[in-house]
PDB file of N, CA and C in Angstrom:
ATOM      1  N   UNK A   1     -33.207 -11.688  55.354  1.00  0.00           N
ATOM      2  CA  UNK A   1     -34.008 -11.239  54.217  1.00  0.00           C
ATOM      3  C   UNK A   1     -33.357 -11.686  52.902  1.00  0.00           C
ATOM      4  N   UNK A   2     -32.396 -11.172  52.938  1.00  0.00           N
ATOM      5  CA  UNK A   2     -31.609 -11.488  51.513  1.00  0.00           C
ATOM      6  C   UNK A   2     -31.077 -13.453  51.537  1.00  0.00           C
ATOM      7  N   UNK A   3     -31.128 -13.896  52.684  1.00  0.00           N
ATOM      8  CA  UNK A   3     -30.811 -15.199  52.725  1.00  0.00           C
ATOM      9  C   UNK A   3     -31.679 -15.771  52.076  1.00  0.00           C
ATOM     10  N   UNK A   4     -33.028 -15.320  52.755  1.00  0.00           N
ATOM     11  CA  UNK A   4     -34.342 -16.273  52.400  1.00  0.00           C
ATOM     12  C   UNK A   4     -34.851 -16.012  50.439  1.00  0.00           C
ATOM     13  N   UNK A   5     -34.393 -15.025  50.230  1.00  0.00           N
ATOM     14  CA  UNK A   5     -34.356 -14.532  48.655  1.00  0.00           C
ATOM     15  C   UNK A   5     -33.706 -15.377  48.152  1.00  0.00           C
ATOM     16  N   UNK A   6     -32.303 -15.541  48.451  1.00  0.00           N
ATOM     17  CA  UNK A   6     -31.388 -16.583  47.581  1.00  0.00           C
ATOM     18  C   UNK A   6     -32.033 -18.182  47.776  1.00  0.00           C
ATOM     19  N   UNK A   7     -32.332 -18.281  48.895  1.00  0.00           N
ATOM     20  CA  UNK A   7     -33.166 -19.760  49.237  1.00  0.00           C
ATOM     21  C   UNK A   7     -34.573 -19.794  47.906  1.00  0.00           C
ATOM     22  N   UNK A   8     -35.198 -18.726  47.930  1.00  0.00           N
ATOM     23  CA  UNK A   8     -36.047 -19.226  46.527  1.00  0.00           C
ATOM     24  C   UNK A   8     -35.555 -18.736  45.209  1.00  0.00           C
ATOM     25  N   UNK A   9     -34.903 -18.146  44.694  1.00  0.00           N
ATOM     26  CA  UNK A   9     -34.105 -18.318  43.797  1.00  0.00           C
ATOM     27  C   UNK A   9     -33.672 -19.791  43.544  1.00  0.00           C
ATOM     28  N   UNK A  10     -32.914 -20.062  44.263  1.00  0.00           N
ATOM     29  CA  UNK A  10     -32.294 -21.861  44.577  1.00  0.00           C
ATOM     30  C   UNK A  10     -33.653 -22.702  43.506  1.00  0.00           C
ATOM     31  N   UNK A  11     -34.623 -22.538  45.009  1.00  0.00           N
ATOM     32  CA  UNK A  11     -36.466 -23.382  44.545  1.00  0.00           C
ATOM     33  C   UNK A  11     -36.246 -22.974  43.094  1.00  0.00           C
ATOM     34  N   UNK A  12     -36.548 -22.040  43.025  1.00  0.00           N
ATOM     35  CA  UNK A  12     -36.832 -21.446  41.454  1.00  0.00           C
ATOM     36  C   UNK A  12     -36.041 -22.402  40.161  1.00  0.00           C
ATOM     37  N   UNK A  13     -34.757 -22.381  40.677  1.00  0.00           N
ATOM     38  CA  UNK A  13     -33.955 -22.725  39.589  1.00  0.00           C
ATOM     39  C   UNK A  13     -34.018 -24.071  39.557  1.00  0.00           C
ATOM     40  N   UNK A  14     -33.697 -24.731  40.289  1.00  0.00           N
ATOM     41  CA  UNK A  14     -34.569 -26.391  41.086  1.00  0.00           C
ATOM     42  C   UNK A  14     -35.472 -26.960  40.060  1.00  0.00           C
ATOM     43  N   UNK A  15     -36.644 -25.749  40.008  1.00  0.00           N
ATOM     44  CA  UNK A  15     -38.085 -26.341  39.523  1.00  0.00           C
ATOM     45  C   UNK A  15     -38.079 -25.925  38.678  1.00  0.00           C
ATOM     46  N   UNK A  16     -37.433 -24.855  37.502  1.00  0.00           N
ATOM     47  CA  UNK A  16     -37.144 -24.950  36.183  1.00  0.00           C
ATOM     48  C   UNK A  16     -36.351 -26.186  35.483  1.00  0.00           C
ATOM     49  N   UNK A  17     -35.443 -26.942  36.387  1.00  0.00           N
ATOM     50  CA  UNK A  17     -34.406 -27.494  35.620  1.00  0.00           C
ATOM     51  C   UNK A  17     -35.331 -28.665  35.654  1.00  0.00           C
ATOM     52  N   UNK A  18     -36.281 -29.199  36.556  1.00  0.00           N
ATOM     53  CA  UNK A  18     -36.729 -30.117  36.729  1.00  0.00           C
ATOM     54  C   UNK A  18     -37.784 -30.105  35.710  1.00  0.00           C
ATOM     55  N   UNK A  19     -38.133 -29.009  35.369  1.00  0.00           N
ATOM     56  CA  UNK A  19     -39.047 -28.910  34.582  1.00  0.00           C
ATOM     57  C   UNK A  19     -39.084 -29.043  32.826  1.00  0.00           C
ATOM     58  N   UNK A  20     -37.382 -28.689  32.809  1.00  0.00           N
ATOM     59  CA  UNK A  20     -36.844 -28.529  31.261  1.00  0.00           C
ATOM     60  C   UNK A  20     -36.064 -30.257  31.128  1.00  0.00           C
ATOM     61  N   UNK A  21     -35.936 -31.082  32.445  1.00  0.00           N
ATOM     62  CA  UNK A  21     -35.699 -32.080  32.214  1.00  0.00           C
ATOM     63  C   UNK A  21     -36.953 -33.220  32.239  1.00  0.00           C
ATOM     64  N   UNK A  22     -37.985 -32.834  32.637  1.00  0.00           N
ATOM     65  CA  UNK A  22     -39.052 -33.741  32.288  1.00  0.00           C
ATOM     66  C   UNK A  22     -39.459 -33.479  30.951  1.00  0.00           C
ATOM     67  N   UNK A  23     -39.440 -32.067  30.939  1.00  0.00           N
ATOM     68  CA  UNK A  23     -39.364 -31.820  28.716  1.00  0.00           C
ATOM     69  C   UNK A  23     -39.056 -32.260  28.060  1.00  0.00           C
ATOM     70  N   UNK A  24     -37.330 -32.750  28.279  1.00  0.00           N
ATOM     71  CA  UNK A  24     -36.836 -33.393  27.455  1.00  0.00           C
ATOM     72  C   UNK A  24     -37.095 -34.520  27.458  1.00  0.00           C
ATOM     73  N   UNK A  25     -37.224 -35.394  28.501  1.00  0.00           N
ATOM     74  CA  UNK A  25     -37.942 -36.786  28.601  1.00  0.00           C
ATOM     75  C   UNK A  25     -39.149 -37.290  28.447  1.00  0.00           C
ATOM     76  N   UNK A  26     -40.112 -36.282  28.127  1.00  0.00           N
ATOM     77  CA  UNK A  26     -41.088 -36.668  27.487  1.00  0.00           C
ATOM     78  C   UNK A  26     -41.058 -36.130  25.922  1.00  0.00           C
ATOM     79  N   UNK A  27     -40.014 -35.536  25.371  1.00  0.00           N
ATOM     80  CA  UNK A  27     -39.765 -35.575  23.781  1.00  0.00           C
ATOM     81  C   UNK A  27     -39.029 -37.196  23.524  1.00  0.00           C
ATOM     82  N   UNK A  28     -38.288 -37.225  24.455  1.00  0.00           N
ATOM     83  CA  UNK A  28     -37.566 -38.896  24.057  1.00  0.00           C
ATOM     84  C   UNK A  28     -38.858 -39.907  24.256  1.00  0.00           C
ATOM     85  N   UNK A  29     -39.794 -39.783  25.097  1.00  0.00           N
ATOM     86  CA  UNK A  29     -40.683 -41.095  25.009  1.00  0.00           C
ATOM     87  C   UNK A  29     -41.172 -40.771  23.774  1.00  0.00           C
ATOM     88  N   UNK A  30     -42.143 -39.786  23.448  1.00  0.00           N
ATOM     89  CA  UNK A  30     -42.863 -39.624  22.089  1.00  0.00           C
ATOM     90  C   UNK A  30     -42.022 -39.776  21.043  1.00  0.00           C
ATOM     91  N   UNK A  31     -41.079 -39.342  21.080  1.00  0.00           N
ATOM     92  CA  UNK A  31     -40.164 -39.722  19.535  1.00  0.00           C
ATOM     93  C   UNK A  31     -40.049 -41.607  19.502  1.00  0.00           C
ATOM     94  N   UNK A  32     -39.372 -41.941  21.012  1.00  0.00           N
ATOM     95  CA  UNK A  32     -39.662 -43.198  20.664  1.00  0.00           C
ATOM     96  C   UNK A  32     -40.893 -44.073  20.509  1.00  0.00           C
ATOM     97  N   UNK A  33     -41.724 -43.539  20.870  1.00  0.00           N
ATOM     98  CA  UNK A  33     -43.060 -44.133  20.558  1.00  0.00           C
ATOM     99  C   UNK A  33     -43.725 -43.899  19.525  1.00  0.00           C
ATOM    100  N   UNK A  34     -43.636 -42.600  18.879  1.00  0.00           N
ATOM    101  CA  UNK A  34     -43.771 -42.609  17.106  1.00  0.00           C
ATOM    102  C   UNK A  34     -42.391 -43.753  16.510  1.00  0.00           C
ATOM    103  N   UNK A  35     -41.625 -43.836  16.731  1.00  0.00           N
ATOM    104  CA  UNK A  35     -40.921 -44.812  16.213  1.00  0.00           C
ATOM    105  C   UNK A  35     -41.135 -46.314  16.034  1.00  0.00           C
ATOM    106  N   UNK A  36     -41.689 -46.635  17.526  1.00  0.00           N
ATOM    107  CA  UNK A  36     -42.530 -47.699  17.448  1.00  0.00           C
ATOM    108  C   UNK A  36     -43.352 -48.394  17.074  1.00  0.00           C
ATOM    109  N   UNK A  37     -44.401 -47.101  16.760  1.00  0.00           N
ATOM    110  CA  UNK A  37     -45.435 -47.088  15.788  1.00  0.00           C
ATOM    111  C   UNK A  37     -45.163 -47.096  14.712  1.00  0.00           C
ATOM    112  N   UNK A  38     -44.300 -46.740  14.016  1.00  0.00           N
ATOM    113  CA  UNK A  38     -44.023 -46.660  12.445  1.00  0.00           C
ATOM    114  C   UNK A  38     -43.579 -48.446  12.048  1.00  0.00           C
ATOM    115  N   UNK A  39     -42.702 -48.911  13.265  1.00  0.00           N
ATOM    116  CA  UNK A  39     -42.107 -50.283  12.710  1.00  0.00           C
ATOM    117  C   UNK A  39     -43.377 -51.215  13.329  1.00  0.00           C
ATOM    118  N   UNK A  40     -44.135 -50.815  14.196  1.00  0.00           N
ATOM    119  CA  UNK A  40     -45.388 -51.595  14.127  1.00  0.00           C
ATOM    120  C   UNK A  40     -45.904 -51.967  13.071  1.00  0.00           C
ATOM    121  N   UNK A  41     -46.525 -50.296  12.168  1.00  0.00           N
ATOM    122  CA  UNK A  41     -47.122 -50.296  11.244  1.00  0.00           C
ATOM    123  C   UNK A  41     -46.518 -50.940  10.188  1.00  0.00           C
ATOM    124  N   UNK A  42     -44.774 -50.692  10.122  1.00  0.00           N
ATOM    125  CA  UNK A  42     -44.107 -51.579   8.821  1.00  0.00           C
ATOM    126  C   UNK A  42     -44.586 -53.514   9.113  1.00  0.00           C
ATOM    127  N   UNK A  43     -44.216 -53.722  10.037  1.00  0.00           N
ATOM    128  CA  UNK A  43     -44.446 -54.868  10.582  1.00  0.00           C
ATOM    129  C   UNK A  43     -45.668 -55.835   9.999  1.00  0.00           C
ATOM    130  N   UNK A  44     -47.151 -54.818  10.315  1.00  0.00           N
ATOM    131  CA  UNK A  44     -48.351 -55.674   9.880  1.00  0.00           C
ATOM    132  C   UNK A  44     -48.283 -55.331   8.451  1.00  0.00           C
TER     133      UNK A  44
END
């Protein structure tokens, strides 16, 4: 009982971290892609 508790706890924490690390990696694409866009726009 208490095994299978700590086993999703585990999941749990798993699929938060995975979740706060796709967060952060989709703030790094958009920042770099507003960036992109700005030296696009300087560009033309």
């Amino acid at each position: 009982m208490v095994k299978t508790f700590v086993n999703c706890v585990k999941i749990e924490l798993n699929f938060a971290n995975g979740l706060v690390y796709y967060y952060l990696v989709a703030i790094n694409v958009a920042h770099d892609a507003t960036k992109f866009s700005h030296l696009q726009a300087q560009a033309s």
